[in-house]
Protein backbone atom coordinates (compact mmCIF):
# COMPACT_ATOMS: atom_id res chain seq x y z
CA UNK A 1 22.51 111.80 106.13
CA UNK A 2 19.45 113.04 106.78
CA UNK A 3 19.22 116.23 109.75
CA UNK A 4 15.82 116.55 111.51
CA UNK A 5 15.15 119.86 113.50
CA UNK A 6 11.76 121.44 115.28
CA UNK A 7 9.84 123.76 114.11
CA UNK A 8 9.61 127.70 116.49
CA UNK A 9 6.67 129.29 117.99
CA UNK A 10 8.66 132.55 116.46
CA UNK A 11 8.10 133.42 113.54
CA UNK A 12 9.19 136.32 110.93
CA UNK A 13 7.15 136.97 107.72
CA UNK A 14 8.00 140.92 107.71
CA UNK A 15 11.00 140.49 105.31
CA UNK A 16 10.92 140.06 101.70
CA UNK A 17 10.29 136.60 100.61
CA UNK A 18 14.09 136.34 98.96
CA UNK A 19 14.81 134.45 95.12
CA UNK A 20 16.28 131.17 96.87
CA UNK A 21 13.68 128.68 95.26
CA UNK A 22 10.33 127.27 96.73
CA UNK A 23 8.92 124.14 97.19
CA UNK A 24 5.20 123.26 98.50
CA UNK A 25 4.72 120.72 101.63
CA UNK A 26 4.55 117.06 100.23
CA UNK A 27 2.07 116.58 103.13
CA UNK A 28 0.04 119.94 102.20
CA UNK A 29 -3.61 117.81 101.72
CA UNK A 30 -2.99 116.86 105.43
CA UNK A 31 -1.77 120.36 106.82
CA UNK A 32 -5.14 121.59 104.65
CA UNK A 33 -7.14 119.34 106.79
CA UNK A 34 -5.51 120.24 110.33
CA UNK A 35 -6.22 123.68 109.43
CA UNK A 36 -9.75 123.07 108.54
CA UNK A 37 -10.45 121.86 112.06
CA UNK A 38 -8.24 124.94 113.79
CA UNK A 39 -10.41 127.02 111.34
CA UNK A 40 -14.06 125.59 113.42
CA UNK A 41 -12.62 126.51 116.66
CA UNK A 42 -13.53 129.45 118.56
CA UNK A 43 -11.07 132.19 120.03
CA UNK A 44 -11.84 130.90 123.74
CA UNK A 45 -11.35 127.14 121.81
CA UNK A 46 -8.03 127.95 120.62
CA UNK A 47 -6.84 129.91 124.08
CA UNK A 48 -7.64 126.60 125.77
CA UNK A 49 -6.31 124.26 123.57
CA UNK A 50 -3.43 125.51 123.51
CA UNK A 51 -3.01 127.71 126.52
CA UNK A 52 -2.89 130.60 125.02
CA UNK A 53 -2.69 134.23 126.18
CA UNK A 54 -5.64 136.26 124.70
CA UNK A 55 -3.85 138.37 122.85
CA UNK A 56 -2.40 134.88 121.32
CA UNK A 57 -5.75 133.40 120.81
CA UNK A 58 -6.69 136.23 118.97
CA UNK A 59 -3.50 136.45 116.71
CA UNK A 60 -3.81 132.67 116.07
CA UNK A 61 -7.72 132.64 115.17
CA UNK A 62 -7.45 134.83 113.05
CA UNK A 63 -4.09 133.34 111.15
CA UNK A 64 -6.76 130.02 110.75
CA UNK A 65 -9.43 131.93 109.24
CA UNK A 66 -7.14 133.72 106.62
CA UNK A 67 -5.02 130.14 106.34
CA UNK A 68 -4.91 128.79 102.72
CA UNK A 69 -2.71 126.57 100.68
CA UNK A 70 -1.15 129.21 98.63
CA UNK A 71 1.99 128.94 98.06
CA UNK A 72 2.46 132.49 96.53
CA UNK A 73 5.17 135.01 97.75
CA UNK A 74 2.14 137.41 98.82
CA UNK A 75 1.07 134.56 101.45
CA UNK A 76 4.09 132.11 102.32
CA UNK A 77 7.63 132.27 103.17
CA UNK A 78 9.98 129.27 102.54
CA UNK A 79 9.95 127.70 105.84
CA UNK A 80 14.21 127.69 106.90
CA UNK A 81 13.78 131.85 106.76
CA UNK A 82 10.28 132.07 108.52
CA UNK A 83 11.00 130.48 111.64
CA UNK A 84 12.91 132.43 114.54
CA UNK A 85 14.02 130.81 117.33
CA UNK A 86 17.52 129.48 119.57
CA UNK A 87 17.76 126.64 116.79
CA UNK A 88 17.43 128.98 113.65
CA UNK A 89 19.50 131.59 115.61
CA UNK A 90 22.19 129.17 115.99
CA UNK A 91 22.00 127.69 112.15
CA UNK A 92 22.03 131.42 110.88
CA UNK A 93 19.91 130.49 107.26
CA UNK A 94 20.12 134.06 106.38
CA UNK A 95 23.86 134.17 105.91
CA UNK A 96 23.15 131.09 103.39
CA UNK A 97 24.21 131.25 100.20
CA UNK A 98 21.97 129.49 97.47
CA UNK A 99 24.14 126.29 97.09
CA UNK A 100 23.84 125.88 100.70
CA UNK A 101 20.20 126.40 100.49
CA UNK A 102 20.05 123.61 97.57
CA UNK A 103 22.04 121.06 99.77
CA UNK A 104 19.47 122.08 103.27
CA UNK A 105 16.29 120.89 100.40
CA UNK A 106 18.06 117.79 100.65
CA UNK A 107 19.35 117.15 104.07
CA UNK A 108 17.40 118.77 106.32
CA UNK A 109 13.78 118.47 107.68
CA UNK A 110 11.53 120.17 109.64
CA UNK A 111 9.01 118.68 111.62
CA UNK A 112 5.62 120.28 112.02
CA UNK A 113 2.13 120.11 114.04
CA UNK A 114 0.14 121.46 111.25
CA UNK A 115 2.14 120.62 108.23
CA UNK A 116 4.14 117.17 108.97
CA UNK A 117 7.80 117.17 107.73
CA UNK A 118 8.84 120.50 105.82
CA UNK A 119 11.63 120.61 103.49
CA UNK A 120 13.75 124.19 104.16
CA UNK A 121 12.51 125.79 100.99
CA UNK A 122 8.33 124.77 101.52
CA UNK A 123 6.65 128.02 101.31
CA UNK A 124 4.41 127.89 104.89
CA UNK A 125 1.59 130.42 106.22
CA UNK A 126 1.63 131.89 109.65
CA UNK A 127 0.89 129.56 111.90
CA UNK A 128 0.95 128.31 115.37
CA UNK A 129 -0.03 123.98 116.01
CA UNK A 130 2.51 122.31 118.30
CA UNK A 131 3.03 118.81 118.21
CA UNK A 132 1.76 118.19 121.30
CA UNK A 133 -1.50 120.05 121.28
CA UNK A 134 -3.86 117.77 121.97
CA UNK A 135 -6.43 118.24 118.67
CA UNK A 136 -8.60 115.49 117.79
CA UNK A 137 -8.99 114.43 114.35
CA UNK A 138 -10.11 111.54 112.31
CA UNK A 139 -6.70 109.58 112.87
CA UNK A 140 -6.94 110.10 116.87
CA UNK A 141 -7.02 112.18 119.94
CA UNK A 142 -3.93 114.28 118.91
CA UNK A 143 -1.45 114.97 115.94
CA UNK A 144 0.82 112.41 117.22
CA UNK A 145 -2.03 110.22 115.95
CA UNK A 146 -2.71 112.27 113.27
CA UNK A 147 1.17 112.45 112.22
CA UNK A 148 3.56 109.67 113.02
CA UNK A 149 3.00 106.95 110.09
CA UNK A 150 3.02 109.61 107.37
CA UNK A 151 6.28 111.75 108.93
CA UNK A 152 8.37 108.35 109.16
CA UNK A 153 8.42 107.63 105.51
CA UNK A 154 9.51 111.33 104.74
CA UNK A 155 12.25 111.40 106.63
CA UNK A 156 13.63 107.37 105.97
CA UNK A 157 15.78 107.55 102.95
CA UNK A 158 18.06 104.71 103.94
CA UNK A 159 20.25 106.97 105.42
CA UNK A 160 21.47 108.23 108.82
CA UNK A 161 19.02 110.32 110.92
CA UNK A 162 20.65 112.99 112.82
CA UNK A 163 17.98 113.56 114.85
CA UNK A 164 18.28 117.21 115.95
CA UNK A 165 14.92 117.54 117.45
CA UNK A 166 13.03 117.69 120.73
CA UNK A 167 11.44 114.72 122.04
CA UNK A 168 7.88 116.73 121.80
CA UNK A 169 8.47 116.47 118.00
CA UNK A 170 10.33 113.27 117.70
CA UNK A 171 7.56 111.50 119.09
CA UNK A 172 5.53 111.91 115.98
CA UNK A 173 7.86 110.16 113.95
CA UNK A 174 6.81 106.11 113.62
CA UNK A 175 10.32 105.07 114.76
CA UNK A 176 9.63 101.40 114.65
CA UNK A 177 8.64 101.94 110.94
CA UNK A 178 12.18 103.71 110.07
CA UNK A 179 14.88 101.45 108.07
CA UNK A 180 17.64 104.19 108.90
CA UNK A 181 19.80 104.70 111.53
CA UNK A 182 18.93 107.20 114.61
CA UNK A 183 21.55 109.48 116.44
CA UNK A 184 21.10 112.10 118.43
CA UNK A 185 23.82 114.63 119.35
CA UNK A 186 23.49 116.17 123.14
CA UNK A 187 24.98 119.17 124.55
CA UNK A 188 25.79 119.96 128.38
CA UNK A 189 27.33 122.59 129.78
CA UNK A 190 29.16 122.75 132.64
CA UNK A 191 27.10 124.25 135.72
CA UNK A 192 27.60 123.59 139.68
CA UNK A 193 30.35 121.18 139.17
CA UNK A 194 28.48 119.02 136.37
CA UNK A 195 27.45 118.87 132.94
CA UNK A 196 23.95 119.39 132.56
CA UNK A 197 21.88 119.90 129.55
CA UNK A 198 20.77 123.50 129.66
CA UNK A 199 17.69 123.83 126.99
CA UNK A 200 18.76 127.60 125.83
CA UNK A 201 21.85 126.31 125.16
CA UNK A 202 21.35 123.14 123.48
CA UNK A 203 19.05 124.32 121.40
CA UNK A 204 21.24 126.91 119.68
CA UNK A 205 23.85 124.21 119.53
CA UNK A 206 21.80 122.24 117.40
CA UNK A 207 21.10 124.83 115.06
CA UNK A 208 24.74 125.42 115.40
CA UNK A 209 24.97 121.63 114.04
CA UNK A 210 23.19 121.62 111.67
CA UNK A 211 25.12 124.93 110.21
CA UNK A 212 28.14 123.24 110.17
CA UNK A 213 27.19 119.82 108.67
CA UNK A 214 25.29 122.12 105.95
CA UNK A 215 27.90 124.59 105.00
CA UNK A 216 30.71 122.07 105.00
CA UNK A 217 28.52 119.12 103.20
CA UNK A 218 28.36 116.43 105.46
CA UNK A 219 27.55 113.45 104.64
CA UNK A 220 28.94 110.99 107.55
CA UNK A 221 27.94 110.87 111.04
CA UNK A 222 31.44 110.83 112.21
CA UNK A 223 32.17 114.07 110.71
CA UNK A 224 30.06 115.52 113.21
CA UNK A 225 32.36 114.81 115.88
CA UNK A 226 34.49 117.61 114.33
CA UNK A 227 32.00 120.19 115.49
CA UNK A 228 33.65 122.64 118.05
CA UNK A 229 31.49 125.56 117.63
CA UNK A 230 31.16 127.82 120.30
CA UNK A 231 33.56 126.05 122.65
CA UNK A 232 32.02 122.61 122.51
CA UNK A 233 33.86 119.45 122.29
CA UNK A 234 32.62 115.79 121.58
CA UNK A 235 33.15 113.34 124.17
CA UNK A 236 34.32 109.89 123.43
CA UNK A 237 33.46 108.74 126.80
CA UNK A 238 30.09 109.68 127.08
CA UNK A 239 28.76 108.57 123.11
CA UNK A 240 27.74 105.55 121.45
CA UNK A 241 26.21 104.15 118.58
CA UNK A 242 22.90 105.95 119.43
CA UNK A 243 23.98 109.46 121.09
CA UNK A 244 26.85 111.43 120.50
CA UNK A 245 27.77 113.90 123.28
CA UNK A 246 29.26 117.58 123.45
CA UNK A 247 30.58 118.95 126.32
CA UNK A 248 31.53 122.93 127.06
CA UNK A 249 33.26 124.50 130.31
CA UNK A 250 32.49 127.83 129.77
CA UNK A 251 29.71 129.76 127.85
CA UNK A 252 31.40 131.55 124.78
């Protein structure tokens, strides 16, 4: 089973880099050659293309013109531990412990706009690329283009895909070209008489998730319909083979 989470605009590279293991980004030639081209582009360039503040701009224009493939502790962080965010907030990485870590390298993916599909312990630079900025590039008009033949065979290992991500980022995944299994868990909370998804919410729910399948070493799709963090319960009536749905009645 194979869990598949976004990436966050947050990120934290102010702690120390911690002894967990690293790994470097199977897709690294390509993320070298997305940076390249975010490396050409102007401050203004970069505000625009991705509607950025100017304070923003700045930050990220200069993160391209310092970017390098360096893996090295005094550059990278393993990528689980350097993004921040409702997703990583709910998964809690930093209460790991290192066999937990060691069974994330294998289960869990990250997808990215400048570096593909990361496993949790590739060392990544600061950055900011999301999926669906539209950058042109010798594959296409964007990195959906650019992406979505090389991210589906990373992520197809014969084996369910618990897909965990937004659609922004699932979108650069090749789906006709995957062998395995989709599902995607949903979570609604109960608001004005009905269950509605409610993004803040959902998203720490599928870090939440993806926590519990980690930690407890799931390997099964149906063991995920044990998952009752935070008040949620799965709903029978409202899953199938493709979706499995979570309800809540209260915020906890």
């Amino acid at each position: 089973m194979i869990l598949i989470i976004s990436p966050a605009k947050k990120l934290d590279f102010d702690d120390v880099v911690p002894e967990i293991g690293m790994s470097r980004p199977q897709l690294m030639s390509d993320a070298v050659e997305l940076a390249s081209i975010m490396s050409k582009q102007s401050q203004d360039e970069i505000k625009h293309l991705m509607k950025l503040s100017d304070n923003l701009a700045s930050l990220n224009f200069e993160r391209y013109q310092s970017w390098t493939d360096d893996i090295s502790e005094l550059h990278s962080k393993q990528a689980i531990l350097a993004f921040r965010g409702d997703v990583y907030a709910g998964m809690a990485a930093t209460s790991f412990e290192q066999s937990d870590f060691d069974f994330a390298q294998q289960h869990l993916r990250i997808l990215s706009g400048l570096y593909g599909v990361l496993r949790p312990l590739d060392m990544i630079q600061p950055h900011r690329l999301e999926m669906g900025t539209k950058l042109a590039n010798k594959r296409g008009r964007d990195l959906y283009a650019f992406w979505r033949e090389k991210s589906a065979k990373l992520i197809d290992y014969e084996s369910p895909i618990i897909n965990l991500s937004s659609q922004e980022y699932f979108k650069s995944i090749e789906q006709s070209q995957l062998s395995s299994k989709v599902i995607t868990p949903v979570f609604k909370d109960m608001k004005n008489g009905e269950y509605k998804i409610i993004s803040i919410y959902a998203k720490k729910a599928r870090g939440m998730m993806v926590d519990f399948a980690l930690r407890n070493r799931l390997s099964n799709p149906e063991q995920l319909k044990e998952f009752s963090a935070a008040g949620y319960k799965f709903s029978k009536d409202g899953s199938n083979d493709e979706q499995l749905l979570f309800l809540r009645d209260m915020h906890i």
